[in-house]
C-alpha atoms as a PDB file:
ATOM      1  CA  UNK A   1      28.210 -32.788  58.162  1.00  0.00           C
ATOM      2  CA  UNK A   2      24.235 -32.395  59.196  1.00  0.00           C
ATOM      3  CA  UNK A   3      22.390 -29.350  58.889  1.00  0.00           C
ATOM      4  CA  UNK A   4      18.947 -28.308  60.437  1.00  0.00           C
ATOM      5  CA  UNK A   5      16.173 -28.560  57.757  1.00  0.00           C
ATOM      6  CA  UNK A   6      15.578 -25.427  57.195  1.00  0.00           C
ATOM      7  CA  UNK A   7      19.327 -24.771  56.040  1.00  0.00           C
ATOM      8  CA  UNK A   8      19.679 -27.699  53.607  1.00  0.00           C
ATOM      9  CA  UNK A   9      15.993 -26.887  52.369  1.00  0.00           C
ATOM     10  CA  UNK A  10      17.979 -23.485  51.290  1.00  0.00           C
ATOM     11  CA  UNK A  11      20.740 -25.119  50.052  1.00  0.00           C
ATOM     12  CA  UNK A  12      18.717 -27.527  47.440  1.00  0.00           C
ATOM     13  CA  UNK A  13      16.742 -24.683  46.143  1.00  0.00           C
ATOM     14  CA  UNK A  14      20.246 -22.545  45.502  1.00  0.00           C
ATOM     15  CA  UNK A  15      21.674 -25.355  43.690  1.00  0.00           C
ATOM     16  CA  UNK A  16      18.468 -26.352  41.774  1.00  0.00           C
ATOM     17  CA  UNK A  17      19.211 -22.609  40.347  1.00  0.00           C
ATOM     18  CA  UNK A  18      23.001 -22.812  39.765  1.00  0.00           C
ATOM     19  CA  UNK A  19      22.195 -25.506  37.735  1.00  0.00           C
ATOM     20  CA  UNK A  20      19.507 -24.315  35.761  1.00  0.00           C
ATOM     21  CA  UNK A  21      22.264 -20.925  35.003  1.00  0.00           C
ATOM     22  CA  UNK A  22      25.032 -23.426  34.477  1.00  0.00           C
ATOM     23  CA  UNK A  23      22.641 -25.552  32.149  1.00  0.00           C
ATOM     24  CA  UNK A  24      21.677 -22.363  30.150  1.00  0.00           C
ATOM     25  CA  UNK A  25      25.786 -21.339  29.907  1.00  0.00           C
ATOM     26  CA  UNK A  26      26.461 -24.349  28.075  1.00  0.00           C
ATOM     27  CA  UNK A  27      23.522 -24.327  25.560  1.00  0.00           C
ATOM     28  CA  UNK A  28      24.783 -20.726  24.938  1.00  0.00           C
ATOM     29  CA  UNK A  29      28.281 -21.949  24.524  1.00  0.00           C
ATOM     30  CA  UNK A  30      27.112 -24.849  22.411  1.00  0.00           C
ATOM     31  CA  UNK A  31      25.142 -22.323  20.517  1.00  0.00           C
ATOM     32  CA  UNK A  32      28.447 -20.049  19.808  1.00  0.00           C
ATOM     33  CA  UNK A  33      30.614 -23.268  19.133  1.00  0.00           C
ATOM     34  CA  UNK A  34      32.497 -22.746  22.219  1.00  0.00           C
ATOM     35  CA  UNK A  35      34.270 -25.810  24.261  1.00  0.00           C
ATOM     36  CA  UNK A  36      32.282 -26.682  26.917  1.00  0.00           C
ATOM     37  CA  UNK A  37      34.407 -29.295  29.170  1.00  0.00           C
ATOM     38  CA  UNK A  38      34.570 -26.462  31.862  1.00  0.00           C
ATOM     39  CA  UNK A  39      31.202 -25.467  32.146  1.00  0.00           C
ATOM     40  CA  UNK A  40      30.255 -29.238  32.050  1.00  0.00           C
ATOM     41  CA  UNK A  41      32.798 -30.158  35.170  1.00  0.00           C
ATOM     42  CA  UNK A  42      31.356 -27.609  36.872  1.00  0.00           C
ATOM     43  CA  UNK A  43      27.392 -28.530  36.220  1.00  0.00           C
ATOM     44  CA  UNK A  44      28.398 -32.466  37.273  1.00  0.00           C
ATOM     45  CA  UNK A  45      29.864 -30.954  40.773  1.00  0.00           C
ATOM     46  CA  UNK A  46      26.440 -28.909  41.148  1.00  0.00           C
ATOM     47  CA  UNK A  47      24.242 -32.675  40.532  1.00  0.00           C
ATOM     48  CA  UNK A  48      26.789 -34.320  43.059  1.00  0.00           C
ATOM     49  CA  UNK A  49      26.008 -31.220  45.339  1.00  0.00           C
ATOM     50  CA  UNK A  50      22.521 -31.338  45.019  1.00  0.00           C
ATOM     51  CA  UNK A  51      22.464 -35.404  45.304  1.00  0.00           C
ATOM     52  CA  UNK A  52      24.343 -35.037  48.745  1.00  0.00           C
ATOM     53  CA  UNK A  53      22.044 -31.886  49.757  1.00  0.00           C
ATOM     54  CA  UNK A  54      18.847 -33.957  48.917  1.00  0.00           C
ATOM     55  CA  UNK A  55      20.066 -36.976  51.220  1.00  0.00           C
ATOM     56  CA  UNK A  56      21.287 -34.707  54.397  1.00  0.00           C
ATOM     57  CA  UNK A  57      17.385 -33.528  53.555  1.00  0.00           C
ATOM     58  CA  UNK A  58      15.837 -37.359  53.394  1.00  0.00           C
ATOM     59  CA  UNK A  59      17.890 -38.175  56.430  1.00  0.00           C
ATOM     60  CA  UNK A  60      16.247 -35.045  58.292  1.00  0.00           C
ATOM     61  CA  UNK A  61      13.062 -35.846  57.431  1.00  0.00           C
ATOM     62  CA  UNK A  62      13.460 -39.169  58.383  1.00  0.00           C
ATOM     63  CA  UNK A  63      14.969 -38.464  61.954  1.00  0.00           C
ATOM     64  CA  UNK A  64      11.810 -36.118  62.314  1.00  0.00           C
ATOM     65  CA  UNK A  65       9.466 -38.732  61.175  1.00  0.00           C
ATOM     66  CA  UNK A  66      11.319 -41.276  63.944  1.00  0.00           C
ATOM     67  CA  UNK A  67      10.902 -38.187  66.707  1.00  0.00           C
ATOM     68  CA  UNK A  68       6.923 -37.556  66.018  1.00  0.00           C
ATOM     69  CA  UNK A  69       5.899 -41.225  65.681  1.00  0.00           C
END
């Protein structure tokens, strides 16, 4: 699925802060000795969602690059 630019920009900087909130629920579950296989699964989607946001991005930018030479 492509998105314009200015959507997937959007996107990357929503999951960059998921991930910092999901990264700060497991140090507090680590903290409180709590199991944190959940919370982990669920940080590891956000990276493969940011990974795939951060190519549609590099593959926009490129296809604009390729339109203004």
């Amino acid at each position: 699925m492509m998105f314009e630019l200015p959507e997937v920009e959007r996107r990357v900087a929503e999951i960059h802060s998921l991930i910092e909130r999901q990264r700060q629920l497991i140090e507090d579950l680590e903290r409180g000795g709590g199991d944190i296989t959940s919370a982990q699964i669920v940080f590891d989607s956000l990276g493969i969602s940011l990974y795939l946001h951060l190519q549609d991005r590099f593959r926009l930018l490129a296809m604009l690059n390729v339109k203004a030479a």
